[in-house]
N, C-alpha and C. Protein backbone atom coordinates (compact mmCIF):
# COMPACT_ATOMS: atom_id res chain seq x y z
N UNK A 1 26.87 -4.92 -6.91
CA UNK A 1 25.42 -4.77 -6.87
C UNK A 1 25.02 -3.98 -5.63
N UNK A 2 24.31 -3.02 -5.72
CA UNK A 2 23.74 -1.80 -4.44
C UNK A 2 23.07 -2.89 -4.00
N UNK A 3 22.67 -2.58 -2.77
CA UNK A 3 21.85 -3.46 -1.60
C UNK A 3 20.99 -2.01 -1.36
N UNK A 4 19.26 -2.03 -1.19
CA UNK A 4 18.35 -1.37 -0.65
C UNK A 4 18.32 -0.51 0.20
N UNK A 5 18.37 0.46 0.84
CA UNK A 5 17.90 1.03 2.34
C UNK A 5 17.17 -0.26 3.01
N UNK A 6 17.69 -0.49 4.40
CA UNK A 6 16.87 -0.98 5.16
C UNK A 6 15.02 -1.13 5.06
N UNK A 7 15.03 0.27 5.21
CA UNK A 7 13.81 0.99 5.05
C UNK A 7 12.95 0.61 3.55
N UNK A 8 13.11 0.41 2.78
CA UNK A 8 12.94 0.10 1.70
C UNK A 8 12.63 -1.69 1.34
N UNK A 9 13.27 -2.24 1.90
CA UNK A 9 12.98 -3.61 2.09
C UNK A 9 11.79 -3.51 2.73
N UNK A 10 11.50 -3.08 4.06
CA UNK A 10 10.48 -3.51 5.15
C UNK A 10 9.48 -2.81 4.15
N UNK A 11 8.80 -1.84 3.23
CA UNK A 11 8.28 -0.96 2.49
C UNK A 11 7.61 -2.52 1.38
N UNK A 12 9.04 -3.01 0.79
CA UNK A 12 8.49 -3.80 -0.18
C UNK A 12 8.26 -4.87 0.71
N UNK A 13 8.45 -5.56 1.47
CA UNK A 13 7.61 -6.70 2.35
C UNK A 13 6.14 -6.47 2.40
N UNK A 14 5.93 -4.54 2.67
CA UNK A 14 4.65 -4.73 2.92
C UNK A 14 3.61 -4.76 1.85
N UNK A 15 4.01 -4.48 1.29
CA UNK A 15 3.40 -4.20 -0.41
C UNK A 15 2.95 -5.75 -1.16
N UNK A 16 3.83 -7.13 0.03
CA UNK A 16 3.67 -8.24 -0.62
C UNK A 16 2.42 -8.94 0.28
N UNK A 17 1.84 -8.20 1.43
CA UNK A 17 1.03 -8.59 1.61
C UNK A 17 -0.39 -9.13 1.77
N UNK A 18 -0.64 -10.04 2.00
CA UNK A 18 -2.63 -10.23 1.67
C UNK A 18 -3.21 -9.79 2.43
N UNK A 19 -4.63 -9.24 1.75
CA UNK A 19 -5.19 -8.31 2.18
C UNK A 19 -6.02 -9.17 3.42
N UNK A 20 -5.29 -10.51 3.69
CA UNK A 20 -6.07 -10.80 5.21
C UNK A 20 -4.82 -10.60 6.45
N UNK A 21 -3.98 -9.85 5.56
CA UNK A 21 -2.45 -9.95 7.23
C UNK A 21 -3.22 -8.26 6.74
N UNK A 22 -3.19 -7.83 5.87
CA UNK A 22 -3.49 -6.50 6.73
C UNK A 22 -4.59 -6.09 7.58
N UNK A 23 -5.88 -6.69 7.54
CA UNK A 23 -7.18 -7.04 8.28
C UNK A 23 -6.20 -7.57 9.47
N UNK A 24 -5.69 -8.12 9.60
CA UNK A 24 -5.53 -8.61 11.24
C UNK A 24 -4.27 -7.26 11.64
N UNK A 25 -3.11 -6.93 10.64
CA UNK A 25 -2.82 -5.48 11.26
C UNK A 25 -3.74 -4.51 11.49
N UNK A 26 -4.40 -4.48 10.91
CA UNK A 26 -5.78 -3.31 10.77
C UNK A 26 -6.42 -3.44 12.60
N UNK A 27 -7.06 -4.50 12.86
CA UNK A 27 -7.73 -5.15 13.88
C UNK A 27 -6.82 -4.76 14.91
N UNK A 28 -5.36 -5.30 14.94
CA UNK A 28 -4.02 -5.01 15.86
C UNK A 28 -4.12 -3.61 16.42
N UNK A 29 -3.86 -2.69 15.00
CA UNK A 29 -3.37 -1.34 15.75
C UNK A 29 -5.21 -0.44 16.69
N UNK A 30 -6.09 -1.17 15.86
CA UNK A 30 -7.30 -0.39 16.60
C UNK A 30 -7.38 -0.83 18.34
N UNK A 31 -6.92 -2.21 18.66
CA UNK A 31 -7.10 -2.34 19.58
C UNK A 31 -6.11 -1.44 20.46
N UNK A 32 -4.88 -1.59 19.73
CA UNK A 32 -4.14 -0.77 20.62
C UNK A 32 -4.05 0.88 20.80
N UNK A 33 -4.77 1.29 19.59
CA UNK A 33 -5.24 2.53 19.88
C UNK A 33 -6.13 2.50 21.38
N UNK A 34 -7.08 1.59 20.92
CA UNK A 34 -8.09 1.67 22.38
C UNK A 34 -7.77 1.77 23.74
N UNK A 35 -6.14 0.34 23.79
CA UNK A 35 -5.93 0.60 25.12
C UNK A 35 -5.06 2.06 25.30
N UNK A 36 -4.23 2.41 23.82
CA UNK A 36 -3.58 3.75 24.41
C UNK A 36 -4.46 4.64 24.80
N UNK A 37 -5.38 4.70 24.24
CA UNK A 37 -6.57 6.16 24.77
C UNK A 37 -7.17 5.90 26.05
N UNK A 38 -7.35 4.65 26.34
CA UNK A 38 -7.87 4.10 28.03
C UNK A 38 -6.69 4.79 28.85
N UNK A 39 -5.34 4.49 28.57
CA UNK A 39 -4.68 4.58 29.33
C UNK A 39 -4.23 6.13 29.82
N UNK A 40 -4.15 6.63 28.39
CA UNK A 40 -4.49 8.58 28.25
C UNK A 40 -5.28 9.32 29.10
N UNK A 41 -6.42 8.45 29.46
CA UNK A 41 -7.65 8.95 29.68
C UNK A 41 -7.12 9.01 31.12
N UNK A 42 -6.72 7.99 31.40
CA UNK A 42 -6.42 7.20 33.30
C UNK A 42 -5.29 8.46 33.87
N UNK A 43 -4.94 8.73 32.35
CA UNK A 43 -3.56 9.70 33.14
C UNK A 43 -3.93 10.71 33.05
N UNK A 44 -5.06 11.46 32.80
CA UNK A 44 -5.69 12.76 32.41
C UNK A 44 -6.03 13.04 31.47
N UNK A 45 -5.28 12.88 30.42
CA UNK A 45 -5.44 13.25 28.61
C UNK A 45 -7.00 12.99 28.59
N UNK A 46 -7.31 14.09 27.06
CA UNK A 46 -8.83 14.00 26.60
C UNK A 46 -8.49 13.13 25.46
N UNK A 47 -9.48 12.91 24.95
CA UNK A 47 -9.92 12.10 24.06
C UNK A 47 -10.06 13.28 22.58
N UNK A 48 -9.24 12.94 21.14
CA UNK A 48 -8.95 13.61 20.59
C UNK A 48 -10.15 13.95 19.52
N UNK A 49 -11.12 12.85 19.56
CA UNK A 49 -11.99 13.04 18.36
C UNK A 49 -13.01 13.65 19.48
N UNK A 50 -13.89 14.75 18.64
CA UNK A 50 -14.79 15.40 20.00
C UNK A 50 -16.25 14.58 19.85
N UNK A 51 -16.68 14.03 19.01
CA UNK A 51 -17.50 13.06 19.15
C UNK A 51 -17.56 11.91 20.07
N UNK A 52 -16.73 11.21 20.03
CA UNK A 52 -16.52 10.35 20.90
C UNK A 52 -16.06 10.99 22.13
N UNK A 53 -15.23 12.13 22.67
CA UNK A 53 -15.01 12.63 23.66
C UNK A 53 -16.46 12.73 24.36
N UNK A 54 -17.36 13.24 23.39
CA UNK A 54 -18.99 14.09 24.22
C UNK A 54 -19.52 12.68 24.42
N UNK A 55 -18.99 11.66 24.36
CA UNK A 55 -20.25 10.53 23.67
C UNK A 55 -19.64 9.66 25.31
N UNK A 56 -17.98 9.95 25.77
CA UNK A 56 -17.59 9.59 26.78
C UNK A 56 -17.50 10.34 27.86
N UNK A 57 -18.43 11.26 27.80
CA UNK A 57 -18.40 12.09 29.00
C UNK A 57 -20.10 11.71 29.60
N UNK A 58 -20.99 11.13 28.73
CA UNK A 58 -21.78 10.56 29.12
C UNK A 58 -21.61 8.48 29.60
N UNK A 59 -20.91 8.09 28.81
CA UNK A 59 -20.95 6.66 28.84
C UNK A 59 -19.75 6.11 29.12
N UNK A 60 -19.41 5.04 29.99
CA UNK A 60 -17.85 4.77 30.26
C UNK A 60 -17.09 4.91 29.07
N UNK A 61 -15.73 5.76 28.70
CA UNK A 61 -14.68 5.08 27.69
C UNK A 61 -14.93 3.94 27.30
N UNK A 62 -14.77 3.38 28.24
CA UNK A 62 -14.55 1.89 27.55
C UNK A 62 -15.37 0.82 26.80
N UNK A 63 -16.28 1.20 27.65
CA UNK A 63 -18.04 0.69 26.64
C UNK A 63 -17.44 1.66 25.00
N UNK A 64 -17.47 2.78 25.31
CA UNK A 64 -17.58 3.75 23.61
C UNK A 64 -16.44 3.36 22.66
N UNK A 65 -14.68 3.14 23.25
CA UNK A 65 -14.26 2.23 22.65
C UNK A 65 -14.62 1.44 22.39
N UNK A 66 -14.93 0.27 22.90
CA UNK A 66 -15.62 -1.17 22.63
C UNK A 66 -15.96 -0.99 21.47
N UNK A 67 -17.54 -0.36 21.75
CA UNK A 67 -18.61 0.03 20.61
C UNK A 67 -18.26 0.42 19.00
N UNK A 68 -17.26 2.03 19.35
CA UNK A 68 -16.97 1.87 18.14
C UNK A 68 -16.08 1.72 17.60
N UNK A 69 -14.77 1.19 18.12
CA UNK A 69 -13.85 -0.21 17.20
C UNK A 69 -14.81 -1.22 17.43
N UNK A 70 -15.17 -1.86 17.86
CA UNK A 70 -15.99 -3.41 17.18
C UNK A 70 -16.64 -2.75 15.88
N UNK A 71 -17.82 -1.95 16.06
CA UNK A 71 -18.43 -1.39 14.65
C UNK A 71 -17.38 -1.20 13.41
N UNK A 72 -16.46 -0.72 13.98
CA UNK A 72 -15.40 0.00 12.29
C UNK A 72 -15.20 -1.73 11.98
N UNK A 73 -14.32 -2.47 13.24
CA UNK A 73 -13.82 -3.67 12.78
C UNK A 73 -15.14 -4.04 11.99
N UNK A 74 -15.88 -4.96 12.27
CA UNK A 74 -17.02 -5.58 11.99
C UNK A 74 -17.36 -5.07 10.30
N UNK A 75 -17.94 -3.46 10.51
CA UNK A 75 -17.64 -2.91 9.01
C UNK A 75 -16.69 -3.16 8.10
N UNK A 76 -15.45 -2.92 8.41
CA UNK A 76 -14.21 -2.90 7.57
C UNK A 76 -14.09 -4.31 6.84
N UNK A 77 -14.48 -5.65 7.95
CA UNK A 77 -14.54 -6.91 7.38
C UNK A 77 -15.63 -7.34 6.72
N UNK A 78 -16.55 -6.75 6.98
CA UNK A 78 -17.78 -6.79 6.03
C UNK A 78 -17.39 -6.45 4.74
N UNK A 79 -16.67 -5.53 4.33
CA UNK A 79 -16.84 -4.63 3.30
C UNK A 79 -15.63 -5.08 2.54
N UNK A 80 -14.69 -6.38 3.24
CA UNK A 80 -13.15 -6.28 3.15
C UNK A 80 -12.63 -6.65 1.45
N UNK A 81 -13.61 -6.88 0.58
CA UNK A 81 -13.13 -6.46 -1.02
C UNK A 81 -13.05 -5.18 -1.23
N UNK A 82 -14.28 -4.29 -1.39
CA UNK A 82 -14.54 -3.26 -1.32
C UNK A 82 -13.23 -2.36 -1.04
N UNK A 83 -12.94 -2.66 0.52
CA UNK A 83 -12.07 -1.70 1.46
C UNK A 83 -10.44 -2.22 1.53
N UNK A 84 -9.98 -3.08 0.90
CA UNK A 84 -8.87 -4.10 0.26
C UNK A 84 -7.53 -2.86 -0.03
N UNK A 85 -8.22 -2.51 -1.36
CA UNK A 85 -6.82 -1.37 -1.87
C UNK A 85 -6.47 -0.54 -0.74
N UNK A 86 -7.76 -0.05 0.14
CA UNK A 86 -7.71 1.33 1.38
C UNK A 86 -6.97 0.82 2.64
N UNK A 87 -6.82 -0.75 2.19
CA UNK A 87 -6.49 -1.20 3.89
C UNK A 87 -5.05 -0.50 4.41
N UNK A 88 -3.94 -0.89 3.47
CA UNK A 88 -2.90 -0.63 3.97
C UNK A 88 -2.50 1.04 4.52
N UNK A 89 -3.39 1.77 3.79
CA UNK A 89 -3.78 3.26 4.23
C UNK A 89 -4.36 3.79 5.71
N UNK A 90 -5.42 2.44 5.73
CA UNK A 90 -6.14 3.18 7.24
C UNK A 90 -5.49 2.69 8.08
N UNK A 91 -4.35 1.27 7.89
CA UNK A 91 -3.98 0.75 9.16
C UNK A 91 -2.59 1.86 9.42
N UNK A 92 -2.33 2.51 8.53
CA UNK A 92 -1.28 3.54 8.41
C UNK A 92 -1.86 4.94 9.14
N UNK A 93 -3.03 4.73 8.94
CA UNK A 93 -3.11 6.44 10.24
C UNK A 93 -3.44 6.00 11.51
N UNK A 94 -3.85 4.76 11.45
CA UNK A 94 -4.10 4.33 13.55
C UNK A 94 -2.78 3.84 13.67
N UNK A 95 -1.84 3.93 12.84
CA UNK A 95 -0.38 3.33 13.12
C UNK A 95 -0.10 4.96 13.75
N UNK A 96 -0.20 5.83 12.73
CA UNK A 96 0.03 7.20 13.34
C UNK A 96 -0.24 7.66 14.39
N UNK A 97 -2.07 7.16 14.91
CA UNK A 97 -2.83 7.93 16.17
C UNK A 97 -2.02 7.05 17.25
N UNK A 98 -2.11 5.92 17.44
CA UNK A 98 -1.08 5.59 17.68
C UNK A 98 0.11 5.85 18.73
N UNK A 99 0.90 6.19 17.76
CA UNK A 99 2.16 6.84 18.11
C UNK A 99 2.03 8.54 18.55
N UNK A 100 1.05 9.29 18.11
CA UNK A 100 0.73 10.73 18.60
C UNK A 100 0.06 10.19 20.18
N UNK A 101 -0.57 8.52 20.26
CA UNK A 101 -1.31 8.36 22.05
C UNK A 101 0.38 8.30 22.59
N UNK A 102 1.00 7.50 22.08
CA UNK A 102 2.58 7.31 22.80
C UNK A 102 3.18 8.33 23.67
N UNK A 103 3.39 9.47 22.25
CA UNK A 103 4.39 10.48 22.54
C UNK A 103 3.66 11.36 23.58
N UNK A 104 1.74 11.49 24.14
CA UNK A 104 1.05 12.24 24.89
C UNK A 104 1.06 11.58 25.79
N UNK A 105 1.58 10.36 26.16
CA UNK A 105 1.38 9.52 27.39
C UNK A 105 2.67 10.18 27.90
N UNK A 106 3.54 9.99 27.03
CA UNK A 106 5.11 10.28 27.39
C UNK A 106 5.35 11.57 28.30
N UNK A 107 4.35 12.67 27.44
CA UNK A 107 4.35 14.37 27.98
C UNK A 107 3.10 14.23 29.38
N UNK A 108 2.29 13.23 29.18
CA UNK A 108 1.70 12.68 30.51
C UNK A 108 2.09 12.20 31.93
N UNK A 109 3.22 11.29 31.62
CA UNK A 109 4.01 11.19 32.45
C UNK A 109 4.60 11.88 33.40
N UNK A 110 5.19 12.49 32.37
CA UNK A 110 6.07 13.42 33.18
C UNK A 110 5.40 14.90 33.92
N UNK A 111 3.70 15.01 33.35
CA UNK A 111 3.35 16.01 34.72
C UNK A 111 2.22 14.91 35.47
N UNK A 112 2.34 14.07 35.55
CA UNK A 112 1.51 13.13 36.43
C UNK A 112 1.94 12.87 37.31
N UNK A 113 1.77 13.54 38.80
CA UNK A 113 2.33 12.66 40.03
C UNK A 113 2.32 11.75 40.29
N UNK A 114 3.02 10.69 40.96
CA UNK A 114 3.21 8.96 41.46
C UNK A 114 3.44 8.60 40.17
């Protein structure tokens, strides 16, 4: 009997989940988007959406994070029948932004003195 790809298991795990573990992944990766972009910000990096960039060049980051992850969260759970089938999708591109704050912290690093 073949045994799966690794990869393929963790795929069908996720596929078995309720749409309230993905609301709390959902919730997970926004926050940590937030602190990666705080931390981007601390090391020089801009801020990639230009809305919110113009919106933080007037008002602390961190207030405008706050603001609008609480709003998406708050929305998203409002809406969370509605937005159910889409979940495992959107928590899949802040899984992405994500990992694109990672790899710019990484290229941050290394021209950041101290």
């Amino acid at each position: 009997r073949r045994r799966c790809p690794a990869w393929f298991e963790v795929c069908a795990g996720a596929a078995e989940m309720t749409t309230h573990a993905w609301f709390a992944a959902f919730v997970v990766v926004n926050i940590l988007d937030a602190a990666l972009t705080l931390y981007a910000l601390k090391l020089g990096g801009s801020e990639g959406n230009p809305l919110l960039g113009a919106l933080m060049r007037r008002v602390h980051p961190a207030l405008v994070l706050a603001a609008t992850k609480g709003a998406y969260i708050v929305l998203v759970g409002a809406w969370l029948p509605a937005v159910a089938p889409w979940l495992p999708w959107m928590t899949a591109f802040f899984v992405a932004v994500c990992a694109w704050n990672a790899v710019q912290i990484g290229k941050l690093k290394k021209t950041t003195p101290g």
